[in-house]
PDB file of N, CA and C in Angstrom:
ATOM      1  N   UNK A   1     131.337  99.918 101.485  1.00  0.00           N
ATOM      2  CA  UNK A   1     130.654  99.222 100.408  1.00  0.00           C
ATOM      3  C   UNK A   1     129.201  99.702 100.369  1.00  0.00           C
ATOM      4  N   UNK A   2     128.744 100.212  99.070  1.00  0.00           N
ATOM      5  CA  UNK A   2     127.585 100.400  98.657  1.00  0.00           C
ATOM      6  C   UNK A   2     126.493  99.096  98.745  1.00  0.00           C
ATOM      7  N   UNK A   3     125.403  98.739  99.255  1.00  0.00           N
ATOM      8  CA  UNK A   3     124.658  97.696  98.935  1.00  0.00           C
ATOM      9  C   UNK A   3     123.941  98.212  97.925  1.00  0.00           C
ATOM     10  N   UNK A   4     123.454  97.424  96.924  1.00  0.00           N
ATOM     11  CA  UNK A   4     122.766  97.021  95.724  1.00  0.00           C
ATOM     12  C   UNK A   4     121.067  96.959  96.033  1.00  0.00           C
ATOM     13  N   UNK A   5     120.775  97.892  97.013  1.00  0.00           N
ATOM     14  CA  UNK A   5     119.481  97.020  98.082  1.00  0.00           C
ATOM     15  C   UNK A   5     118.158  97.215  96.326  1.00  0.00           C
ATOM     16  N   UNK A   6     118.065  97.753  95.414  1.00  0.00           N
ATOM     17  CA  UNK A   6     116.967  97.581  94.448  1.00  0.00           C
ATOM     18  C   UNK A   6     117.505  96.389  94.025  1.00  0.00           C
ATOM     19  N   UNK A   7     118.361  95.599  94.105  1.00  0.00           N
ATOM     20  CA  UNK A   7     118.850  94.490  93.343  1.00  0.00           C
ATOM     21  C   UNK A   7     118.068  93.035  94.282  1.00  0.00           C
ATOM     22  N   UNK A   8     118.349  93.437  95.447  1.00  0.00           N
ATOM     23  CA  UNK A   8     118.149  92.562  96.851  1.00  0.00           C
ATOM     24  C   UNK A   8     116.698  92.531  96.907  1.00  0.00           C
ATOM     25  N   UNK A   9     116.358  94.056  96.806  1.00  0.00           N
ATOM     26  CA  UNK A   9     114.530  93.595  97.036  1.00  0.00           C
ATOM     27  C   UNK A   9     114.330  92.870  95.543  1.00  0.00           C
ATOM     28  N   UNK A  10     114.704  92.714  93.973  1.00  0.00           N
ATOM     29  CA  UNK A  10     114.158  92.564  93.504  1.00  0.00           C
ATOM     30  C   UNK A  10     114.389  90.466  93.469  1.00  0.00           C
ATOM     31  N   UNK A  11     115.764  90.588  94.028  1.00  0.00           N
ATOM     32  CA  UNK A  11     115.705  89.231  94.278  1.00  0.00           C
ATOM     33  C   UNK A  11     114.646  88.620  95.575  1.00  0.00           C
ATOM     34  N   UNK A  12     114.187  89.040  96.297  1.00  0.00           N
ATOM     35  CA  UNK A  12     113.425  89.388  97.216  1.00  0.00           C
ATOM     36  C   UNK A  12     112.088  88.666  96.331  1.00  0.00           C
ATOM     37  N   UNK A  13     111.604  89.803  95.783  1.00  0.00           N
ATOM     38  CA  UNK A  13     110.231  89.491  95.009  1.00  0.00           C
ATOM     39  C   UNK A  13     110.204  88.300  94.247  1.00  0.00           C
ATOM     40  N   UNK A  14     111.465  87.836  93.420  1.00  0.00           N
ATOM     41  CA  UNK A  14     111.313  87.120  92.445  1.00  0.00           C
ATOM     42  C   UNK A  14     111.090  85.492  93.501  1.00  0.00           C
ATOM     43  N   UNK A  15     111.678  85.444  94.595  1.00  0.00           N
ATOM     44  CA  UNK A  15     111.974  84.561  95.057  1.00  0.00           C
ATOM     45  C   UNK A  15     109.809  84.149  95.943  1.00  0.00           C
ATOM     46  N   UNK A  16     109.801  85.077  96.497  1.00  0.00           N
ATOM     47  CA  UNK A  16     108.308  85.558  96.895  1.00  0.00           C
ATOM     48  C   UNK A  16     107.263  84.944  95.656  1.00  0.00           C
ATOM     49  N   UNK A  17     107.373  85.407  94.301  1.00  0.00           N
ATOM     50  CA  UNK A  17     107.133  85.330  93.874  1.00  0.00           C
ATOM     51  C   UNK A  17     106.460  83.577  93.516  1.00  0.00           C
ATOM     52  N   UNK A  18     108.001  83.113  93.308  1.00  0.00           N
ATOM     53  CA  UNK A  18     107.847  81.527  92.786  1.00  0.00           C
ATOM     54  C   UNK A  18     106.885  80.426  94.465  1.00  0.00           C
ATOM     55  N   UNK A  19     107.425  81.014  95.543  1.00  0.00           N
ATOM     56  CA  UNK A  19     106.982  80.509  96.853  1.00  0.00           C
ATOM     57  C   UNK A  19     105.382  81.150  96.465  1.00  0.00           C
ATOM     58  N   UNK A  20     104.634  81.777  96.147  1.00  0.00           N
ATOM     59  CA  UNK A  20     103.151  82.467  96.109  1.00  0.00           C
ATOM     60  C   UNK A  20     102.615  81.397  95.122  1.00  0.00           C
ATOM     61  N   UNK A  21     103.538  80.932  93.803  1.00  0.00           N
ATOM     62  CA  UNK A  21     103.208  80.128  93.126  1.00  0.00           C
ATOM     63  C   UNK A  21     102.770  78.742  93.278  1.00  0.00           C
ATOM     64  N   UNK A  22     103.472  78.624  94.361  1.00  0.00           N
ATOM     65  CA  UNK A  22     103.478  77.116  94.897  1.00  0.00           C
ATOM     66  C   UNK A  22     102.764  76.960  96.304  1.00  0.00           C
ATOM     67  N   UNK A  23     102.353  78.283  96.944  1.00  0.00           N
ATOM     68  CA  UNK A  23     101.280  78.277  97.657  1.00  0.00           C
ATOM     69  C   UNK A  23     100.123  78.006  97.058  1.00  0.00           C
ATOM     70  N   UNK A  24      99.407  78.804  96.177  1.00  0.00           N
ATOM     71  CA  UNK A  24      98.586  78.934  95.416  1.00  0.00           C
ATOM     72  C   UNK A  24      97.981  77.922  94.459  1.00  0.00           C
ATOM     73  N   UNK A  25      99.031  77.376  93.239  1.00  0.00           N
ATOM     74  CA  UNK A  25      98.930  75.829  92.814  1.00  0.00           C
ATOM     75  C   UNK A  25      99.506  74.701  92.740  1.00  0.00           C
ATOM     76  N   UNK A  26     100.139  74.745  93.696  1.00  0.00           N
ATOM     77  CA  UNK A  26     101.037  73.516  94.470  1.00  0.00           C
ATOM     78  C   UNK A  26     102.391  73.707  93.379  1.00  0.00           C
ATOM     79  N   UNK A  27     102.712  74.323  92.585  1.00  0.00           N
ATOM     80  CA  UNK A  27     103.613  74.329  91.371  1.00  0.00           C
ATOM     81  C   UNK A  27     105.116  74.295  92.307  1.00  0.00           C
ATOM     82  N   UNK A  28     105.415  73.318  92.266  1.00  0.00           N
ATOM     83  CA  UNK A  28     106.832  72.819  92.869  1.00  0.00           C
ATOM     84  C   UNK A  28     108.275  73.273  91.632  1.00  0.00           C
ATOM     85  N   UNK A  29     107.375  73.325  90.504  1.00  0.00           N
ATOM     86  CA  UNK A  29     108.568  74.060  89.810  1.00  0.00           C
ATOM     87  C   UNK A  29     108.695  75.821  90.068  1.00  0.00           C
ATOM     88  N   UNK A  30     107.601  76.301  90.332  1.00  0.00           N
ATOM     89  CA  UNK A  30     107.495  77.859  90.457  1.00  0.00           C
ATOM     90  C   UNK A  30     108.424  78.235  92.054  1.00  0.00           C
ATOM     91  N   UNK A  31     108.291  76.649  93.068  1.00  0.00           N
ATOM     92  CA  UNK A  31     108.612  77.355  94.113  1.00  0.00           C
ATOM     93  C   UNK A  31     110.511  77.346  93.429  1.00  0.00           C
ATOM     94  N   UNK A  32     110.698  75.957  92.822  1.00  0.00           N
ATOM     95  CA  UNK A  32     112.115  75.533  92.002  1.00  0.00           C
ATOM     96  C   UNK A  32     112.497  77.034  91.540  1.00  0.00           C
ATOM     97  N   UNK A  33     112.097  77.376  90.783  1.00  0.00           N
ATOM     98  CA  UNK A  33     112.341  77.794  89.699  1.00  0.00           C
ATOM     99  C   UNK A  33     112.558  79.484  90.089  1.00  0.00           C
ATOM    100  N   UNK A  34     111.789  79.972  91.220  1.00  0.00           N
ATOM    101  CA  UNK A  34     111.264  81.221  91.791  1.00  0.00           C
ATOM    102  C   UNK A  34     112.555  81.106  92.690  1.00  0.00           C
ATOM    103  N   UNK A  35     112.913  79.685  93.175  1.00  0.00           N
ATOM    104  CA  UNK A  35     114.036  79.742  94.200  1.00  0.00           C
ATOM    105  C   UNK A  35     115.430  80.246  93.870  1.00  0.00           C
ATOM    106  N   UNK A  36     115.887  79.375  92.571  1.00  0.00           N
ATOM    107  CA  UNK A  36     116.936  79.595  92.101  1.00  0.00           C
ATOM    108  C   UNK A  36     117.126  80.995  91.045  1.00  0.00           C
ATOM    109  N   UNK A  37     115.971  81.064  90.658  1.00  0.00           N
ATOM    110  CA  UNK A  37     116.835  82.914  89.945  1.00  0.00           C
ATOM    111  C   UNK A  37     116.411  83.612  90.992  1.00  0.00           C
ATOM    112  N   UNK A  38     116.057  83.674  92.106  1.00  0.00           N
ATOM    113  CA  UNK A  38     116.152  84.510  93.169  1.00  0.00           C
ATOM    114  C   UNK A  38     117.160  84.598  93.709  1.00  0.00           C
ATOM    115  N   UNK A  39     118.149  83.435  93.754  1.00  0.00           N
ATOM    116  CA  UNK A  39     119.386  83.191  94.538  1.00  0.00           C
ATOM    117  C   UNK A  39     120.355  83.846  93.419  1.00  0.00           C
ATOM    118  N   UNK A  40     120.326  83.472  91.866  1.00  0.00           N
ATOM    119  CA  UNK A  40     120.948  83.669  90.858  1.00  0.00           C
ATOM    120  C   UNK A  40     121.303  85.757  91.606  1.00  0.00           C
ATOM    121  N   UNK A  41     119.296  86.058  91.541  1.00  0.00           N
ATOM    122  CA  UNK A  41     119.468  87.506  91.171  1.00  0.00           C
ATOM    123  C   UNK A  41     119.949  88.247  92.685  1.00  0.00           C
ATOM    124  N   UNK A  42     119.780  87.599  93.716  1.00  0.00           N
ATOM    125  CA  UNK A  42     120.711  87.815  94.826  1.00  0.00           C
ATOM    126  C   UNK A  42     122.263  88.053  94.542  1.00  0.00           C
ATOM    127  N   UNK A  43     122.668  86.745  94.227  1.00  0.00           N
ATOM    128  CA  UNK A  43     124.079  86.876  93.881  1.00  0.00           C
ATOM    129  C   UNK A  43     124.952  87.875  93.309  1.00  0.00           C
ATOM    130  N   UNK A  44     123.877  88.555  91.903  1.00  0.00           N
ATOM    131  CA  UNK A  44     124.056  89.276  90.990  1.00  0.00           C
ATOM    132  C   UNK A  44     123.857  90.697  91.988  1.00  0.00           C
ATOM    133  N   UNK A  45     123.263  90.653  92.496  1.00  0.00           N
ATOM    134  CA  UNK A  45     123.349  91.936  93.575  1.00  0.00           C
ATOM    135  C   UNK A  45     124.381  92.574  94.425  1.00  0.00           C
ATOM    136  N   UNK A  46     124.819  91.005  94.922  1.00  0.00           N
ATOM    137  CA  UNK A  46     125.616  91.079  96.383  1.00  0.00           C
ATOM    138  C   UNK A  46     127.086  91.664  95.005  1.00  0.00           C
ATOM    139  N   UNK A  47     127.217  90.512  93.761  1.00  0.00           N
ATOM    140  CA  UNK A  47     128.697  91.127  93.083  1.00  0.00           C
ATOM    141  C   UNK A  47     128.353  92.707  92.423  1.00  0.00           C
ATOM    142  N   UNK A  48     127.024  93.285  92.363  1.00  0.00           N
ATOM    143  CA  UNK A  48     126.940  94.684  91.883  1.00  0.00           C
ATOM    144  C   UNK A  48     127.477  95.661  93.126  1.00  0.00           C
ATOM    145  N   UNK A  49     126.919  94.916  94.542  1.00  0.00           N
ATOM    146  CA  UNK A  49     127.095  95.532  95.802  1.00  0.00           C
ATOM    147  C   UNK A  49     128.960  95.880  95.842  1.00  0.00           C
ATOM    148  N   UNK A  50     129.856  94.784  95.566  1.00  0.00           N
ATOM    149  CA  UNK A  50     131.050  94.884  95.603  1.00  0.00           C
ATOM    150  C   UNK A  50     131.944  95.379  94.653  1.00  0.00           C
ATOM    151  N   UNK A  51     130.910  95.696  93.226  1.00  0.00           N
ATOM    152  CA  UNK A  51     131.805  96.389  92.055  1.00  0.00           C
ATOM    153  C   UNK A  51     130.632  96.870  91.130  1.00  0.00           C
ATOM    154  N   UNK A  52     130.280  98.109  91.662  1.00  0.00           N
ATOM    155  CA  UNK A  52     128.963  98.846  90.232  1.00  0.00           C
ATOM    156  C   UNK A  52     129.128  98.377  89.098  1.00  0.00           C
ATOM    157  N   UNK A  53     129.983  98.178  88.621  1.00  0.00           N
ATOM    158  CA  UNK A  53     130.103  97.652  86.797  1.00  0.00           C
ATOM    159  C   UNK A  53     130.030  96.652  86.422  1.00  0.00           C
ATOM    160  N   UNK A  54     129.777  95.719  87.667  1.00  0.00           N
ATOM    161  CA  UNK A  54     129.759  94.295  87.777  1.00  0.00           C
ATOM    162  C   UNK A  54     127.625  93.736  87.767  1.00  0.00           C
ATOM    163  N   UNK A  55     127.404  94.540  86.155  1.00  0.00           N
ATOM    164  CA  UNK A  55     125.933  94.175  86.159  1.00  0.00           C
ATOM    165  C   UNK A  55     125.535  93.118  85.171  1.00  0.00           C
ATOM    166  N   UNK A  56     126.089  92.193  85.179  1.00  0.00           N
ATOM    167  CA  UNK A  56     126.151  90.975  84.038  1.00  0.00           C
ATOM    168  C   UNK A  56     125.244  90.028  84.321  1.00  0.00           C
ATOM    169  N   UNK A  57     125.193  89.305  85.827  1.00  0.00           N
ATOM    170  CA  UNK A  57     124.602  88.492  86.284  1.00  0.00           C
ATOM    171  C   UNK A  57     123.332  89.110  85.980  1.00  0.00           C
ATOM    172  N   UNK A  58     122.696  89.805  87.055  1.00  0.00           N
ATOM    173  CA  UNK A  58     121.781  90.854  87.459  1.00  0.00           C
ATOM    174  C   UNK A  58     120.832  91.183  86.046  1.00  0.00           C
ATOM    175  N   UNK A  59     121.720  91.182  84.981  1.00  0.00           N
ATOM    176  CA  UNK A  59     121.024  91.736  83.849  1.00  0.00           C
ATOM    177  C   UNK A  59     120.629  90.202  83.457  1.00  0.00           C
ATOM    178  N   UNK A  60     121.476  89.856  83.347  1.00  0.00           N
ATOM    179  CA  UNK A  60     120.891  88.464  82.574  1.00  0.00           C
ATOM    180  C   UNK A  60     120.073  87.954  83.297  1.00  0.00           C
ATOM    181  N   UNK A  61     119.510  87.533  84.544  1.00  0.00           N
ATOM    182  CA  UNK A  61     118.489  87.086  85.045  1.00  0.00           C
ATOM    183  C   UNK A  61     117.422  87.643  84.787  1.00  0.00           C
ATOM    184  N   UNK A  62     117.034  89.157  84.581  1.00  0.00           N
ATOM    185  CA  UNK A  62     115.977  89.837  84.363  1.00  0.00           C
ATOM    186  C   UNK A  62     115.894  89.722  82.923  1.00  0.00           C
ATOM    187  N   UNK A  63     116.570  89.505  82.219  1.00  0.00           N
ATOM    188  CA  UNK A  63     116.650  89.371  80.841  1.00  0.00           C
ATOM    189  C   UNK A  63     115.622  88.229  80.339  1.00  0.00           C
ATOM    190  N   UNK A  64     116.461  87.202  81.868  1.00  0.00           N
ATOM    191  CA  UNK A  64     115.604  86.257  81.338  1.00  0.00           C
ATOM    192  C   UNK A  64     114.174  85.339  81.756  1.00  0.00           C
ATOM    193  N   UNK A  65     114.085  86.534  83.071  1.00  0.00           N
ATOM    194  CA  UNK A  65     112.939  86.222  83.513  1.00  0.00           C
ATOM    195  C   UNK A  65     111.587  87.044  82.399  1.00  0.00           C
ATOM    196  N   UNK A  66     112.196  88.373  81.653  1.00  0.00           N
ATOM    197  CA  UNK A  66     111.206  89.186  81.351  1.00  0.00           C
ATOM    198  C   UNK A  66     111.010  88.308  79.914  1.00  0.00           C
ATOM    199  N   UNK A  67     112.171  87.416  79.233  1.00  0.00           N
ATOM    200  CA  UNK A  67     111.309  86.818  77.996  1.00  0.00           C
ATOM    201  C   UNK A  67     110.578  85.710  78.358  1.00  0.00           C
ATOM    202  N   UNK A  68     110.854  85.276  79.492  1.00  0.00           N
ATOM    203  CA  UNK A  68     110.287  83.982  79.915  1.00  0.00           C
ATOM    204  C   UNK A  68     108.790  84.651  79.696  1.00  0.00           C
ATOM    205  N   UNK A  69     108.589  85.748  81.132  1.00  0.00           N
ATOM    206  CA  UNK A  69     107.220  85.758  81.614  1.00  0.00           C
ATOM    207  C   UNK A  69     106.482  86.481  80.091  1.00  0.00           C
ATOM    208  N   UNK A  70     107.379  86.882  78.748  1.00  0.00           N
ATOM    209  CA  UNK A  70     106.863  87.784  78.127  1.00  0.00           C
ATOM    210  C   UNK A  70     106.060  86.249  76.820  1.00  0.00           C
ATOM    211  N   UNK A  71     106.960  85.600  76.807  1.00  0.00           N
ATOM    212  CA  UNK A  71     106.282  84.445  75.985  1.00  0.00           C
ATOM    213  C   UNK A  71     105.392  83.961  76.393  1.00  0.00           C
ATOM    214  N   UNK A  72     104.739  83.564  77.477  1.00  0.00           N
ATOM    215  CA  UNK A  72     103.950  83.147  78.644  1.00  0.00           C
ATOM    216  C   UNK A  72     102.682  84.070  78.719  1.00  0.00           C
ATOM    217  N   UNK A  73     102.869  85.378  78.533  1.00  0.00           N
ATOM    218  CA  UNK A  73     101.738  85.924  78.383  1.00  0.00           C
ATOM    219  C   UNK A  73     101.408  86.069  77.132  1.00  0.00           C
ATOM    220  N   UNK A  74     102.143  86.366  76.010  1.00  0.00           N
ATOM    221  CA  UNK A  74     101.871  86.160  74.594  1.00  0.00           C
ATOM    222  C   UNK A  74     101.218  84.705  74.050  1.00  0.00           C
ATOM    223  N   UNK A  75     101.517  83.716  74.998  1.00  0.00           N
ATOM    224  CA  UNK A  75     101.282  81.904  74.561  1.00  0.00           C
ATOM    225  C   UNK A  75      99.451  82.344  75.344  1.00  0.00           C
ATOM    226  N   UNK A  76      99.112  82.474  76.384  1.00  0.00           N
ATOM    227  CA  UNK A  76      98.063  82.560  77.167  1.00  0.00           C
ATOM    228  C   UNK A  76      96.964  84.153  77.143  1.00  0.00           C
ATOM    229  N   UNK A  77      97.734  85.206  76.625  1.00  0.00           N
ATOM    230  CA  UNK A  77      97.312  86.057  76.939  1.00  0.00           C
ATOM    231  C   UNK A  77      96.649  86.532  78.139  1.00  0.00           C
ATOM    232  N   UNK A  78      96.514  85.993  79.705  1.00  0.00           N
ATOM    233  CA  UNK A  78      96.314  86.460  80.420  1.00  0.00           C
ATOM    234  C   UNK A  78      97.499  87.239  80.989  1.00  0.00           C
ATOM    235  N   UNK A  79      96.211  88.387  82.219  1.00  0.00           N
ATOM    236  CA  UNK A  79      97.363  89.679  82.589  1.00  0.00           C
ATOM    237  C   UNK A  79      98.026  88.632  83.713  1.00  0.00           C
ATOM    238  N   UNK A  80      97.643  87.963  83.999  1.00  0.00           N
ATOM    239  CA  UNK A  80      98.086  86.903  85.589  1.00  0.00           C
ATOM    240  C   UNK A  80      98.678  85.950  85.436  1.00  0.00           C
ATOM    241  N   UNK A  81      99.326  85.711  85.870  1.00  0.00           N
ATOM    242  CA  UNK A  81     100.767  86.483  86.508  1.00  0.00           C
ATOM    243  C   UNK A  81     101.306  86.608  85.215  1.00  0.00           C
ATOM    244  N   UNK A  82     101.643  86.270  84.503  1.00  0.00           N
ATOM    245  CA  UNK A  82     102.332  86.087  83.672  1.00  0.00           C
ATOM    246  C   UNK A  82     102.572  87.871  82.937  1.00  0.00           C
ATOM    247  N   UNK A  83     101.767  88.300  82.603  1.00  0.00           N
ATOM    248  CA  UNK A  83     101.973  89.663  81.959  1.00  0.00           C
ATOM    249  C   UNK A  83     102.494  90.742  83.305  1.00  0.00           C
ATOM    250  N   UNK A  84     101.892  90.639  84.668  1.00  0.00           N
ATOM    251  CA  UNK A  84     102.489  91.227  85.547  1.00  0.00           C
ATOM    252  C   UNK A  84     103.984  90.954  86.019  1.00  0.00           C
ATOM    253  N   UNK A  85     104.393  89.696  86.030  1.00  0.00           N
ATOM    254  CA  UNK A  85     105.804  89.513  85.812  1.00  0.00           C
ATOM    255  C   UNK A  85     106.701  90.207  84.730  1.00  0.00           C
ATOM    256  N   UNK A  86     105.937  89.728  83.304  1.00  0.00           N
ATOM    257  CA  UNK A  86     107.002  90.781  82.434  1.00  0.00           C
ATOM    258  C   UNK A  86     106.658  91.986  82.572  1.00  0.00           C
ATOM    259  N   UNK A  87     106.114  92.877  82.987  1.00  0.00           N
ATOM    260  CA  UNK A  87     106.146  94.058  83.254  1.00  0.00           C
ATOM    261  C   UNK A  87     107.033  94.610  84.195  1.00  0.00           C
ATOM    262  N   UNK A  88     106.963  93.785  85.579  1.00  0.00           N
ATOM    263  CA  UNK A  88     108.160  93.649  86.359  1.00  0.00           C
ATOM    264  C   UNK A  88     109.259  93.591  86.341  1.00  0.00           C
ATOM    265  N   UNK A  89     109.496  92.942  85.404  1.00  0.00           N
ATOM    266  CA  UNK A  89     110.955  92.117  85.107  1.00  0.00           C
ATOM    267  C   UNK A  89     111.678  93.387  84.213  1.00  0.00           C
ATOM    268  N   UNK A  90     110.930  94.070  83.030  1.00  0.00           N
ATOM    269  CA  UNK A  90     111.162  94.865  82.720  1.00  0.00           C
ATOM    270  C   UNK A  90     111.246  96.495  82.885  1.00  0.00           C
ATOM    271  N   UNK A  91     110.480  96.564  84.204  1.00  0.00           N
ATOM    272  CA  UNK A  91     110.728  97.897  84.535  1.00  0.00           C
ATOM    273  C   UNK A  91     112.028  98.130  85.699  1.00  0.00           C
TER     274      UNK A  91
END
C-alpha cells in the first residue's frame, strides 16, 4: 500500500492550524472546527492511501476549506490568516 503522506501532512496542517487558532485567540471553534476537517481530511487520505481514485473526500474538504477561507478574506480583506489559508487550501 501506497501512503497518501501529501494528504496526511496536509491534514496535519489543517488540524495545526485550527489548534494555533485557539492558542492565539482562545477560538474554541477554530480549535472545533480545525479538529474535525483535519480528521475529515485525514480520513480522505488514509481512503486515497487504500485506492488512488478514491479522491472525493480529500477534494471536498479542500474545496471547502479554500471557499470558506476565500470568503473570509474577501468579507475582511486581510492577508491573515484568512487569505494564507485560501492560498493553501488551493495550492
Amino acid at each position: 500500500m501506497q501512503y497518501d503522506v501529501p494528504g496526511f501532512i496536509y491534514a496535519a496542517l489543517v488540524v495545526s492550524g485550527g489548534a494555533l487558532g485557539f492558542i492565539r485567540r482562545g477560538s474554541a471553534m477554530s480549535l472545533v472546527m480545525g479538529g474535525s476537517t483535519g480528521a475529515l481530511a485525514a480520513y480522505g487520505a488514509w481512503r486515497t492511501s487504500l485506492d488512488p481514485n478514491d479522491v472525493r473526500l480529500s477534494l471536498g474538504v479542500a474545496v471547502f476549506l479554500a471557499l470558506l477561507m476565500g470568503y473570509r478574506f474577501a468579507k475582511s480583506r486581510k492577508f491573515m490568516p484568512a487569505g494564507v489559508g485560501q492560498r493553501h487550501h488551493c495550492s
